[in-house]
C-alpha atoms as a PDB file:
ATOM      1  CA  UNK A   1      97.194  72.077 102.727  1.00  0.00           C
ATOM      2  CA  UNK A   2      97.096  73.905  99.695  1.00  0.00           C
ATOM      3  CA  UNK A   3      93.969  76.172 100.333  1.00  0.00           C
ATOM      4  CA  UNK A   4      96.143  77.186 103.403  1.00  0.00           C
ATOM      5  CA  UNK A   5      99.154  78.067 100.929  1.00  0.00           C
ATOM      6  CA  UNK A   6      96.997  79.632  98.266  1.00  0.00           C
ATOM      7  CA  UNK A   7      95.445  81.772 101.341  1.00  0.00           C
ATOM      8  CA  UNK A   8      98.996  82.547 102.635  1.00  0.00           C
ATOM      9  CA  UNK A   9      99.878  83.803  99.428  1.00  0.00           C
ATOM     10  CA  UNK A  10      96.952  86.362  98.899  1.00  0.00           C
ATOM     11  CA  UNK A  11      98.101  88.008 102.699  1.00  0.00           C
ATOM     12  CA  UNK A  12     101.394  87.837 101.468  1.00  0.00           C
ATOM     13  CA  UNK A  13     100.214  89.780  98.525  1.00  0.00           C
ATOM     14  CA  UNK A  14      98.240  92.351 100.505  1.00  0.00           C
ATOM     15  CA  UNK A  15     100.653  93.006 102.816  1.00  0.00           C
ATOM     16  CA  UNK A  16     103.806  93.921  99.834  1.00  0.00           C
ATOM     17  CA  UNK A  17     100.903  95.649  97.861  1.00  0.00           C
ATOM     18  CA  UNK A  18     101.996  92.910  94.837  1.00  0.00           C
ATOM     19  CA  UNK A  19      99.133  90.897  94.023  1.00  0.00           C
ATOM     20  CA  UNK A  20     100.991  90.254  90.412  1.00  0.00           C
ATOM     21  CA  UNK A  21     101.339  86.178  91.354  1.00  0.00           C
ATOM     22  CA  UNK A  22      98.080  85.745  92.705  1.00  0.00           C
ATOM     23  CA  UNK A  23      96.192  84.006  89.313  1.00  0.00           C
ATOM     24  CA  UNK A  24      93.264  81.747  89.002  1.00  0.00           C
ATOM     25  CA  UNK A  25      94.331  78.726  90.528  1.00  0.00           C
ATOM     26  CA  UNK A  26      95.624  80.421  93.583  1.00  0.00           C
ATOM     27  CA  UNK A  27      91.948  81.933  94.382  1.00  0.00           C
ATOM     28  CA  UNK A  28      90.580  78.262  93.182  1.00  0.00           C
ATOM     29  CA  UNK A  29      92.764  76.581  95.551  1.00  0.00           C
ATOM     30  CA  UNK A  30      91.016  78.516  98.537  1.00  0.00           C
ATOM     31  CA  UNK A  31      88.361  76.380  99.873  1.00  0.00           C
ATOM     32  CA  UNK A  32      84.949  78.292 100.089  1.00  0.00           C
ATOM     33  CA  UNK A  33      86.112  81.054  97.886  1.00  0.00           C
ATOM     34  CA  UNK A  34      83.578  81.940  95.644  1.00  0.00           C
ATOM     35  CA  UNK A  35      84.795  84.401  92.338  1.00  0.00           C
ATOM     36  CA  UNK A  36      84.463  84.830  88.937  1.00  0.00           C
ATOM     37  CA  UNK A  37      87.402  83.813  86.853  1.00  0.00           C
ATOM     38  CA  UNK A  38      87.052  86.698  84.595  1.00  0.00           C
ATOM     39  CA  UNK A  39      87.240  89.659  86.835  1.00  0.00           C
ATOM     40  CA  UNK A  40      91.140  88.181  88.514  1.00  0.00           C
ATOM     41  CA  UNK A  41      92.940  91.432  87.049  1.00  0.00           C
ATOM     42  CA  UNK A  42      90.670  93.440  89.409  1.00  0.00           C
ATOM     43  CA  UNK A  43      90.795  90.984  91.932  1.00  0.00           C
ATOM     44  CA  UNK A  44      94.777  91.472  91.772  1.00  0.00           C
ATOM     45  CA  UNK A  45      94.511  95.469  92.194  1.00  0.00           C
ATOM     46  CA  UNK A  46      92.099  95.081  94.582  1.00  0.00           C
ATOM     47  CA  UNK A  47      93.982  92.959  97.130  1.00  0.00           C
ATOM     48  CA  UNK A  48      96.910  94.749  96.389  1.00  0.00           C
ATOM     49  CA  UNK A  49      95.494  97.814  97.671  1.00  0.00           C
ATOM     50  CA  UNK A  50      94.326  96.168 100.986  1.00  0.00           C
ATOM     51  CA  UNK A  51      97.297  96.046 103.891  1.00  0.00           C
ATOM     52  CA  UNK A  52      95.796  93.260 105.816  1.00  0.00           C
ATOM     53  CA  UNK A  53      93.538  90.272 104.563  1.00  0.00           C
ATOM     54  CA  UNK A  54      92.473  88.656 107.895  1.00  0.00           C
ATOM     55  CA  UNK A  55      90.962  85.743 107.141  1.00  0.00           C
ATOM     56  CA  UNK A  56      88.264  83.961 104.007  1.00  0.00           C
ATOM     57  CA  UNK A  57      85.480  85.973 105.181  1.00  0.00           C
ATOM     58  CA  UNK A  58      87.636  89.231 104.609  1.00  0.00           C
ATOM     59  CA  UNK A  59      88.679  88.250 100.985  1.00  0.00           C
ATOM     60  CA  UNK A  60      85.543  87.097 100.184  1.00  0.00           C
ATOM     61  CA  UNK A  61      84.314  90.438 101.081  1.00  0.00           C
ATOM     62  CA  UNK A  62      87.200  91.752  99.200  1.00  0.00           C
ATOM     63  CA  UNK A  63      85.876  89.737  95.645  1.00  0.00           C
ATOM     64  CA  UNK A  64      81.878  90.075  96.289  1.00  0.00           C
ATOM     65  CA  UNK A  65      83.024  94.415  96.684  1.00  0.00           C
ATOM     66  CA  UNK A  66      85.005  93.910  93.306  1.00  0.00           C
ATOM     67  CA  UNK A  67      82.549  92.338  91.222  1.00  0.00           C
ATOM     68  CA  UNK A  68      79.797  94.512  92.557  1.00  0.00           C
ATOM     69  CA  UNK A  69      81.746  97.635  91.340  1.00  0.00           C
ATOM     70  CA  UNK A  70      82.254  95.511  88.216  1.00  0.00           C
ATOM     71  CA  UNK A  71      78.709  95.254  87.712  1.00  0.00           C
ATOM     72  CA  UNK A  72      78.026  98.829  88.769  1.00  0.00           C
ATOM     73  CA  UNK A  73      80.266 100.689  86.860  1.00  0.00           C
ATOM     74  CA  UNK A  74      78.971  98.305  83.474  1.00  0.00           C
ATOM     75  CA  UNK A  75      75.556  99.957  84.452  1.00  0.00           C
ATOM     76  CA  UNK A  76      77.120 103.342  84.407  1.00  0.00           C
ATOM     77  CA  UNK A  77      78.812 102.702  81.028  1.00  0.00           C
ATOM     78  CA  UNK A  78      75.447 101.447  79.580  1.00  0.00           C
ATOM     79  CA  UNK A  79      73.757 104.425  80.575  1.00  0.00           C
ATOM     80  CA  UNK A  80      76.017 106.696  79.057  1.00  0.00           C
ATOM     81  CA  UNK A  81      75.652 105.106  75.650  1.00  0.00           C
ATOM     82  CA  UNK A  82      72.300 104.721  75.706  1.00  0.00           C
ATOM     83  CA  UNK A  83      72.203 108.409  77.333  1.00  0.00           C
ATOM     84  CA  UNK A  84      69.355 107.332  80.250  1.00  0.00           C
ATOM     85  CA  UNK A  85      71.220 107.128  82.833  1.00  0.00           C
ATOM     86  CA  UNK A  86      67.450 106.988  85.647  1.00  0.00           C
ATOM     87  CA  UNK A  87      68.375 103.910  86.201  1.00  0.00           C
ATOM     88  CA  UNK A  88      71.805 104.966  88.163  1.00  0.00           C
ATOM     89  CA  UNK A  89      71.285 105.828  91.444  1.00  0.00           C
ATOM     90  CA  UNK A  90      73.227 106.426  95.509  1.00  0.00           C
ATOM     91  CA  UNK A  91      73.991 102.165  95.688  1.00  0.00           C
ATOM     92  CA  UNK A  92      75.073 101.773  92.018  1.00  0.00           C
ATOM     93  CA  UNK A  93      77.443 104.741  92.647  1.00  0.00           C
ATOM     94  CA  UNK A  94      78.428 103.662  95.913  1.00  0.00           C
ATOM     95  CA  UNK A  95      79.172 100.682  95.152  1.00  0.00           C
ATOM     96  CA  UNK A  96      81.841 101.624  92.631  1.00  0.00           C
ATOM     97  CA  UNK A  97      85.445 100.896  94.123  1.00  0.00           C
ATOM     98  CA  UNK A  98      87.099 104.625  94.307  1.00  0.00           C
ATOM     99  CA  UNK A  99      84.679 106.790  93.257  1.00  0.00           C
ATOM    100  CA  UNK A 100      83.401 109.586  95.177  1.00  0.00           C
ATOM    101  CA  UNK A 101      80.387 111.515  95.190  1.00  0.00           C
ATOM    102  CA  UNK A 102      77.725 113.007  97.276  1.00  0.00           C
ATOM    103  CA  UNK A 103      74.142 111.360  96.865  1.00  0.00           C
ATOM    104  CA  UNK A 104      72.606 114.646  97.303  1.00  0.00           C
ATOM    105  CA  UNK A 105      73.506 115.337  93.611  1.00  0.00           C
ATOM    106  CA  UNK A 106      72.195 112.672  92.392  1.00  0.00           C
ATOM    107  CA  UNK A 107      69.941 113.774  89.442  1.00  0.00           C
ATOM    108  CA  UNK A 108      72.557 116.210  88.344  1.00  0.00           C
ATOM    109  CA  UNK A 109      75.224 113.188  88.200  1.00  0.00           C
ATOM    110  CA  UNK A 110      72.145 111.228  86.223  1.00  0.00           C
ATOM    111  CA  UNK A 111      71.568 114.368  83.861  1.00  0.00           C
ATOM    112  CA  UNK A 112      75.958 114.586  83.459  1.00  0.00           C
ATOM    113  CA  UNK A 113      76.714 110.685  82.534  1.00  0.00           C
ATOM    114  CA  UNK A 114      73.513 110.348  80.303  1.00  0.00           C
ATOM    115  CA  UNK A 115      74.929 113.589  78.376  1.00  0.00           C
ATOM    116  CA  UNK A 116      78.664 111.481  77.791  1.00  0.00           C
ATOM    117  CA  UNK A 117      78.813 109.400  75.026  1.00  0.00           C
ATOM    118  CA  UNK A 118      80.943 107.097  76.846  1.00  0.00           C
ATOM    119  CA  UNK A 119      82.743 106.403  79.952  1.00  0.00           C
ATOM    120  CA  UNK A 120      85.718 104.670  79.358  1.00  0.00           C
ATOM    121  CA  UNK A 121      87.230 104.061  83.464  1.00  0.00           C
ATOM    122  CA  UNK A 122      86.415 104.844  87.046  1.00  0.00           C
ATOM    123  CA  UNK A 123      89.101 107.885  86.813  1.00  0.00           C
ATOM    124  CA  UNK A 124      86.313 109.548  83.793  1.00  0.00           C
ATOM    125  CA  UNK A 125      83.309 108.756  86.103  1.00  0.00           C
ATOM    126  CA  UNK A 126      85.375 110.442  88.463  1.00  0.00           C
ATOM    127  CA  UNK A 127      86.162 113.472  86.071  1.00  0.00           C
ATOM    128  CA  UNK A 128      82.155 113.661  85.301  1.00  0.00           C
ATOM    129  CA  UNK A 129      81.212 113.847  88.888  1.00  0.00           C
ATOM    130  CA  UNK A 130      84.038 116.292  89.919  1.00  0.00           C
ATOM    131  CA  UNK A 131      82.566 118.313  87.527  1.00  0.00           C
ATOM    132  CA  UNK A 132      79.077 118.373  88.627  1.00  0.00           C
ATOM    133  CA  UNK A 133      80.239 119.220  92.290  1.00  0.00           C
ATOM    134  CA  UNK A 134      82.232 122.288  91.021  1.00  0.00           C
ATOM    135  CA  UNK A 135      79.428 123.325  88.616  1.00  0.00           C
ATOM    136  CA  UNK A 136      76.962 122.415  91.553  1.00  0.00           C
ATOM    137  CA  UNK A 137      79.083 124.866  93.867  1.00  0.00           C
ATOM    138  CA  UNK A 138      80.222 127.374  91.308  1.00  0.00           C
ATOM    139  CA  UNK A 139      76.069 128.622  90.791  1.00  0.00           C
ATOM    140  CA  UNK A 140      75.240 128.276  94.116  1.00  0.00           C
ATOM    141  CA  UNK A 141      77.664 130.778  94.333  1.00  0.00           C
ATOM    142  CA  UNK A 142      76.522 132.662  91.728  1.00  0.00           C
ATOM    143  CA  UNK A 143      72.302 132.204  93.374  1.00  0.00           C
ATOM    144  CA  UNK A 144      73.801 133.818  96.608  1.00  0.00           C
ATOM    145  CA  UNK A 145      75.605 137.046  94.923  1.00  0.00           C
ATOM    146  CA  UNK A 146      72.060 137.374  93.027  1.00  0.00           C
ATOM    147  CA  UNK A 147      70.211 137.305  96.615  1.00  0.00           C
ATOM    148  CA  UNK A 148      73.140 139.740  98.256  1.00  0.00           C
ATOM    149  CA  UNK A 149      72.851 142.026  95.294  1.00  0.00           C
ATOM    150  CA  UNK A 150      77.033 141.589  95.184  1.00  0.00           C
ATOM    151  CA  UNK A 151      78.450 139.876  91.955  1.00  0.00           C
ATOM    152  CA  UNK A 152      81.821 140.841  92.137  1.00  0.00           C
ATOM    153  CA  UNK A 153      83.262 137.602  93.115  1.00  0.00           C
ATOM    154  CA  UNK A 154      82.054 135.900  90.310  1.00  0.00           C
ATOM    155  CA  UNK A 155      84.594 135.863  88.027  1.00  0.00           C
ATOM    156  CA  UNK A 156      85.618 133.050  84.959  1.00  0.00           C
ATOM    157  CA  UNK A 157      86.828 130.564  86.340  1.00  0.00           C
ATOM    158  CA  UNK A 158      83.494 130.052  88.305  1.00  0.00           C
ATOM    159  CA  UNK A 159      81.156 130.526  85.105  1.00  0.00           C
ATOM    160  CA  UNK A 160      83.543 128.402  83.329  1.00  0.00           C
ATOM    161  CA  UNK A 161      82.434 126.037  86.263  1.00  0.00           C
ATOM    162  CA  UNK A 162      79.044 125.544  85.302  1.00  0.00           C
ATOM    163  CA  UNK A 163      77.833 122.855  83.408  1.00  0.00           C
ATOM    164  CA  UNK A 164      76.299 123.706  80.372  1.00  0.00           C
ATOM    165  CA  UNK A 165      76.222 127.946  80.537  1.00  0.00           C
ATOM    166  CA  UNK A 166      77.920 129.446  78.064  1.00  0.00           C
ATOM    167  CA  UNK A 167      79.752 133.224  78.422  1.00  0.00           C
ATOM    168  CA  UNK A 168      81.895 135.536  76.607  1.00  0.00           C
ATOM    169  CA  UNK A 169      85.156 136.509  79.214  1.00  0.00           C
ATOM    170  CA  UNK A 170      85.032 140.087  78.097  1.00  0.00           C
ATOM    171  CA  UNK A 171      81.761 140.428  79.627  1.00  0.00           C
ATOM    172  CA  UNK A 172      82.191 139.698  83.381  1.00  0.00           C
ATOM    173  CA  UNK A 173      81.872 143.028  84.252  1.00  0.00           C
ATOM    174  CA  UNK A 174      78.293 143.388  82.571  1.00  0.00           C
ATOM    175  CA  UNK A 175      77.264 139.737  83.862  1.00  0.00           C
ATOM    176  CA  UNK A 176      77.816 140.700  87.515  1.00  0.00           C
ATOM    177  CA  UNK A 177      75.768 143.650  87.169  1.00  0.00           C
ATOM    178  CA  UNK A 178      73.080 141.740  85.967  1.00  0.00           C
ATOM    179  CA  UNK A 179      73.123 139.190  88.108  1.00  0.00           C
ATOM    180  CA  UNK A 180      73.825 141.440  91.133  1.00  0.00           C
ATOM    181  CA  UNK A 181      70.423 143.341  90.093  1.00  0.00           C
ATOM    182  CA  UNK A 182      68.648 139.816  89.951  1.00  0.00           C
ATOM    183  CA  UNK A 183      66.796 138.801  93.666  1.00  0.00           C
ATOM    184  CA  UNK A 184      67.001 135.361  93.007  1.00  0.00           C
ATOM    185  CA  UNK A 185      68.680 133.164  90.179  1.00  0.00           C
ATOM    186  CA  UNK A 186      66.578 129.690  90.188  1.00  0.00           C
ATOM    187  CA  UNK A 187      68.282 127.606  87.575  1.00  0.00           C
ATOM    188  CA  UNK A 188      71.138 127.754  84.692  1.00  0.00           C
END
C-alpha cells in the first residue's frame, strides 16, 4: 500500500538522518497525515534530526511541533519589527524547535527582541537570548560585589556583558571602587 511505502520511507529517512527525498507527495501519500504543504523544507530537517519515527502518531507529532515553531518564531519576528514584543511569552518561546531559554527571564528576553530590528533565524533568537542570560548573570554579579563591598572581580569582559551599560576600559579600577562602596546596586 502506498501510505505504508510513503511511511517506510520517512523512518528510512530518520533513521540515515537524510530526509532530502521525502517531498510532498510522500507525506500526502500517508493516510491520516495532516501538514501544510508549505512548511516540507522544515518538515525535511526536522525528521532528519529524529533517529526513530515509530509510528503516524509520532510523525504527526513530529509536523504539528514543526509548524507550531513555525508559527512561533513568525510571532517573534513580528515583534521585533514592530518592537512590542508583550505579546511573546514561556509557550511561544518554548515552542520554538532549538531554542533555549529560561522562562524566568522572560521580560528581559521581551525588552531584548523588541529592541532588534529584526530577527532573521532561530540561531539570532538564539544569539539575543544568550545574551540576556550573560548580561542577566554578568550584574548579578556585579549586585553581589556591591553588597560584599568587593569589586575586584569585576572586570571587562563582565561589564561588556551587560546589556545596554556603557564603560570606558581604562576605568575599571575607579568603577570597582565605586561600586564596592555601593550597599546595594538595584538596576543598570
Amino acid at each position: 500500500d502506498a501510505s505504508i511505502i510513503a511511511f517506510i520511507a520517512v523512518q528510512t529517512a530518520a533513521t540515515s538522518s537524510n530526509a532530502n527525498v521525502i517531498d510532498e507527495p510522500t507525506l500526502s501519500a500517508i493516510h491520516g497525515l495532516t501538514y501544510n504543504s508549505t512548511n516540507v523544507a522544515d518538515y525535511q530537517a526536522a525528521i532528519a534530526s529524529e533517529n526513530t519515527i515509530a509510528d503516524l502518531s509520532a510523525l504527526q507529532g513530529l509536523i504539528d511541533s514543526v509548524d507550531a515553531s513555525l508559527i512561533a518564531f513568525a510571532a517573534v519576528q513580528s515583534a521585533a519589527s514592530s518592537s512590542n514584543a508583550l505579546n511573546i511569552d514561556a509557550p511561544t518561546l518554548s515552542a520554538i524547535r532549538g531554542l533555549t531559554h529560561n522562562s524566568a527571564n522572560l521580560t528581559d528576553y521581551q525588552n531584548a527582541i523588541a529592541s532588534e530590528s529584526a530577527i532573521a533565524d532561530v540561531a539570532a533568537l538564539q544569539s539575543v537570548i544568550d545574551s540576556v542570560d550573560a548580561s542577566i548573570t554578568a550584574f548579578a554579579t556585579v549586585q553581589a560585589a556591591a553588597t560584599s563591598s568587593n569589586a575586584l572581580n569585576i572586570d571587562a569582559p563582565t561589564l561588556s556583558s551587560i546589556r545596554s551599560l556603557t564603560y570606558n576600559s581604562a576605568n575599571i579600577t575607579d568603577y570597582q571602587g565605586a561600586i564596592a562602596s555601593e550597599s546595594a546596586i538595584a538596576d543598570v
